[in-house]
Protein backbone atom coordinates (compact mmCIF):
# COMPACT_ATOMS: atom_id res chain seq x y z
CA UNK A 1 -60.19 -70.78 20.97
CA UNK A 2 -59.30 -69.60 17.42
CA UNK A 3 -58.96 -66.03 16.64
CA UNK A 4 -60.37 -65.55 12.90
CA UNK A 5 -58.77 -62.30 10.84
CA UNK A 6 -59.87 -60.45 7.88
CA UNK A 7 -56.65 -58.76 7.01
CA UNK A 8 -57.83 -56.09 3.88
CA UNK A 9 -56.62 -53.51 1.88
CA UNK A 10 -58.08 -51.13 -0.48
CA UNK A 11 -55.61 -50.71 -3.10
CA UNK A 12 -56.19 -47.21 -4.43
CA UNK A 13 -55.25 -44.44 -2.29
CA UNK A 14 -58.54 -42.23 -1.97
CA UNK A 15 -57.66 -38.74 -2.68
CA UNK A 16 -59.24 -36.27 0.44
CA UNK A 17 -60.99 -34.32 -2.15
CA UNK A 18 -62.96 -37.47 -3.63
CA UNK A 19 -64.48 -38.37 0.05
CA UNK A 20 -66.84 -36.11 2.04
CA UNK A 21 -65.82 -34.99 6.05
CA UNK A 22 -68.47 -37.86 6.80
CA UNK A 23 -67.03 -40.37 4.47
CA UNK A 24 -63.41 -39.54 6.04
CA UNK A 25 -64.06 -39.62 9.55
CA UNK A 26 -66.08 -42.96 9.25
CA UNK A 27 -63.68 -44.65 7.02
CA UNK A 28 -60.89 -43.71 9.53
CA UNK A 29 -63.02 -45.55 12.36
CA UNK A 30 -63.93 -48.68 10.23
CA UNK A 31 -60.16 -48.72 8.60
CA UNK A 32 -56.59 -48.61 10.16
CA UNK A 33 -54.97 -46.15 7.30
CA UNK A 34 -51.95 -44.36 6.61
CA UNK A 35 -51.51 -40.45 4.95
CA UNK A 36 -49.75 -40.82 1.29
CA UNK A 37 -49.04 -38.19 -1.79
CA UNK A 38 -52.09 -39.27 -2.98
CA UNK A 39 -54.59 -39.18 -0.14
CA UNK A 40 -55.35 -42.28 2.54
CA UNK A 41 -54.72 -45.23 2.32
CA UNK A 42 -56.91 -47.50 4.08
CA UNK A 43 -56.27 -51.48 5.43
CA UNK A 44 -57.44 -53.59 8.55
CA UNK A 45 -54.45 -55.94 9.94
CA UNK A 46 -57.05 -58.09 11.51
CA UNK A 47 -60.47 -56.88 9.92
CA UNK A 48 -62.37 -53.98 9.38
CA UNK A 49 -64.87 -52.51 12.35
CA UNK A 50 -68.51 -53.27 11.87
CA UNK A 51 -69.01 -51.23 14.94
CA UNK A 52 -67.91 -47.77 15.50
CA UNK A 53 -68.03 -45.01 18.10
CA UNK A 54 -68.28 -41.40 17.38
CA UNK A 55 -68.43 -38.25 19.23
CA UNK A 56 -71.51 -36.84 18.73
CA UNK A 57 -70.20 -33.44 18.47
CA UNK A 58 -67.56 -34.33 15.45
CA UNK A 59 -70.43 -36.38 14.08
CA UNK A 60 -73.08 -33.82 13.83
CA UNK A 61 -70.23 -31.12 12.70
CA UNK A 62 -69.05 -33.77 10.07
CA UNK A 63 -72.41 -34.75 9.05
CA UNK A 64 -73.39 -30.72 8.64
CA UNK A 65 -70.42 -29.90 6.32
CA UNK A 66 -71.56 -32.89 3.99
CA UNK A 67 -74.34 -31.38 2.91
CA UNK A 68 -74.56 -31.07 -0.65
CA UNK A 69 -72.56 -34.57 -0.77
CA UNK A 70 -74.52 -37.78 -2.50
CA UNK A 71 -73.74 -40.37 -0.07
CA UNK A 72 -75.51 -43.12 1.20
CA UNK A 73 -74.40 -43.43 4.54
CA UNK A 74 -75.90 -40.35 5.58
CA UNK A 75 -79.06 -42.14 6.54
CA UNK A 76 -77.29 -44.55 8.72
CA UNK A 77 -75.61 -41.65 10.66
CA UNK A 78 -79.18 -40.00 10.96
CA UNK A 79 -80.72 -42.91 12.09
CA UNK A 80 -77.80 -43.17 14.85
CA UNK A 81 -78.67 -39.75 15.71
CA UNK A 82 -81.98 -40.33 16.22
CA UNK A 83 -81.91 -43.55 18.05
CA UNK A 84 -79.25 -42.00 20.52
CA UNK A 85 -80.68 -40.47 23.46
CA UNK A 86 -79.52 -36.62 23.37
CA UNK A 87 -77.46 -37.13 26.50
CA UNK A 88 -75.45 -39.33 24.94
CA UNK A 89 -71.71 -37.70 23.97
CA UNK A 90 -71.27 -40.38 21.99
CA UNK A 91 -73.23 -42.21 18.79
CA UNK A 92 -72.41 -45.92 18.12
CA UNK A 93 -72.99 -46.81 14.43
CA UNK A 94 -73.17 -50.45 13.33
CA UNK A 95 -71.96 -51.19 9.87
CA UNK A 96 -72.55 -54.98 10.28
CA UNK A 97 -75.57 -54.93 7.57
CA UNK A 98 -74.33 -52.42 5.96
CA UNK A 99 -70.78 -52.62 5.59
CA UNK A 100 -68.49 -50.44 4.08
CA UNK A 101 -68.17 -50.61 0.08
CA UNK A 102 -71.28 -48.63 -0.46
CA UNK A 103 -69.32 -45.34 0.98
CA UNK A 104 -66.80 -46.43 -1.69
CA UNK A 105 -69.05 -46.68 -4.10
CA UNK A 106 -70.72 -43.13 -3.66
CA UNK A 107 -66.78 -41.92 -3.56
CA UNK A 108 -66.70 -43.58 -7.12
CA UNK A 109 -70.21 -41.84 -8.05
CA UNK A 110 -68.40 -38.58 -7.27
CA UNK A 111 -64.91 -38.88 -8.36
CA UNK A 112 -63.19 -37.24 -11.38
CA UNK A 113 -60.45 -39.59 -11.21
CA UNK A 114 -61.46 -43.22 -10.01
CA UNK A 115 -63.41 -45.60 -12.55
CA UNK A 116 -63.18 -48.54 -9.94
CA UNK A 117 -61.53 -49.36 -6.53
CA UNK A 118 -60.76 -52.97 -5.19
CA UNK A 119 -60.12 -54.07 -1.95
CA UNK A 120 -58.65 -57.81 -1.67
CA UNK A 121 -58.93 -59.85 1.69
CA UNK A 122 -57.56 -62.66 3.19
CA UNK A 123 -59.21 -65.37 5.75
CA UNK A 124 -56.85 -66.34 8.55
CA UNK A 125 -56.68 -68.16 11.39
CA UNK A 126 -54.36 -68.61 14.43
CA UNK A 127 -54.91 -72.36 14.25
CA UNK A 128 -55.34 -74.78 11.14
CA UNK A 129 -58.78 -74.86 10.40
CA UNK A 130 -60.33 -75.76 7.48
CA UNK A 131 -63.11 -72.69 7.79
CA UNK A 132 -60.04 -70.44 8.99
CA UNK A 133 -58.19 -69.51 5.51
CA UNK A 134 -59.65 -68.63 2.02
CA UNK A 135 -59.64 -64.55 0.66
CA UNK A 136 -61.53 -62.11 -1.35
CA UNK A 137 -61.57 -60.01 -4.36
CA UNK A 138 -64.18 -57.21 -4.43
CA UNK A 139 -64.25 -54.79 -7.71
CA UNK A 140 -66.34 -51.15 -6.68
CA UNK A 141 -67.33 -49.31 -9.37
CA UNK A 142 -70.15 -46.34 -9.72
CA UNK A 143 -72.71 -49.04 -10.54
CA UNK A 144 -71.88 -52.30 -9.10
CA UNK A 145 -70.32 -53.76 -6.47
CA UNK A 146 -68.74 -57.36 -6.73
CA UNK A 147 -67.03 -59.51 -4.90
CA UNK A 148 -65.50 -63.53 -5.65
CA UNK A 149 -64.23 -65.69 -2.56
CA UNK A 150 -61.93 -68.43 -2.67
CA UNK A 151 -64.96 -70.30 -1.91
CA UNK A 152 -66.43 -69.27 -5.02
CA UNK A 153 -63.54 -69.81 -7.57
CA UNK A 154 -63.38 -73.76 -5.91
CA UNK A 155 -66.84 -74.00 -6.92
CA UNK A 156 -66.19 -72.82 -10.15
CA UNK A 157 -63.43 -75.14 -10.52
CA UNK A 158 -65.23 -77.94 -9.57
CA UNK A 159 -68.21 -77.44 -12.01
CA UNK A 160 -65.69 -77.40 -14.48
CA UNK A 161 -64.35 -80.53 -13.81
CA UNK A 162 -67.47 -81.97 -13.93
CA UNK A 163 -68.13 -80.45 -17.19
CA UNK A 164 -65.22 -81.56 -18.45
CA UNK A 165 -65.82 -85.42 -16.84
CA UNK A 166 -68.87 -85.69 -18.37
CA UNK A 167 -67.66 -84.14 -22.08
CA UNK A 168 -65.08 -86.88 -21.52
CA UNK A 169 -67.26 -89.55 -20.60
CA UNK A 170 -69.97 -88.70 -24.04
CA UNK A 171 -66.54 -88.72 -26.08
CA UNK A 172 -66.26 -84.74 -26.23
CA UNK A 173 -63.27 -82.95 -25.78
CA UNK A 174 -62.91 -81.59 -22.28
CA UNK A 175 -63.64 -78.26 -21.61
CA UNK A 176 -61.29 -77.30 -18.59
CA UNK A 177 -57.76 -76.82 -18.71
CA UNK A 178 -54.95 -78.86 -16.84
CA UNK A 179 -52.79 -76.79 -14.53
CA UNK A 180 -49.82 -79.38 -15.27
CA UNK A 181 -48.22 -80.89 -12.32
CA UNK A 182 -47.88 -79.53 -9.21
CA UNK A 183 -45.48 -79.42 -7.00
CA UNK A 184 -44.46 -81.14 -4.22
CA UNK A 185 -45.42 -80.64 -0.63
CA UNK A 186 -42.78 -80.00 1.91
């Protein structure tokens, strides 16, 4: 059976001061990251966590001293509150429909310092398969979120070729540019 990875990184370092105690602990949980001059710096090897457990305890405590913070995800912490029965030591958030660039975007909102962050992606797979390999560029700034896959530049490409087929074919100049030869496989 193939194994499928989303490796990522977000390429800015997020300085502590730009995220809230919530934002922190749950990017720490959906992110593998590392401490730098500049703040955290956050990457998954094999993909990011759409599912995450979380004490109750540091959740509530974390989720108290945000107050005051504009941040989306507080209602998807609330509503894992809520849902979790009381006994419960510990709260299981899914992120699946979520996902994760909205906190990044409300740590945009906020910030003094960051305009925009991006976060690139690659599709892997531990076997050759043509659905197993591709990547991702996603741009996060305070009022949009986009993202372009492989997937979607291919398409691109291809509607340009077709432009450019049928400018050829009515005697116009074609509108795509060659990429000269390429090399050899080996």
């Amino acid at each position: 059976m193939p194994n499928y990875y989303f490796t990522t990184v977000i390429q800015q370092s997020i300085r502590n001061a730009d995220m809230s105690p919530l934002e922190r602990l749950l990017l720490t949980q959906i992110f593998e990251w590392e401490q730098d001059d500049e703040g955290l710096y956050f990457f998954a090897s094999e993909g990011s966590c759409d599912m995450i457990c979380v004490a109750r305890h540091e959740l509530e405590a974390t989720l108290s001293a945000s107050e005051g913070y504009e941040s989306s995800v507080i209602s998807v912490v609330k509503d894992g509150l809520a849902e979790t029965p009381e006994a419960e030591s510990d709260i299981e958030l899914d992120f699946s429909m979520t996902s994760w660039e909205p906190i990044f975007q409300d740590i945009v909102r906020r910030s003094s310092t960051l305009t925009q962050i991006t976060a690139m992606t690659a599709f892997t797979c531990s076997k050759m398969r043509p659905d197993g390999f591709g990547g991702m560029a996603i741009l996060i700034t305070a009022d949009v979120i986009l993202g372009k896959t492989t997937d979607d530049i291919l398409c691109e490409l291809m509607d340009q070729a077709e432009n450019a087929t049928l400018a050829a074919a009515s005697g116009g100049a074609g509108s795509a540019e060659p990429l000269g030869e390429l090399p050899a496989a080996g």
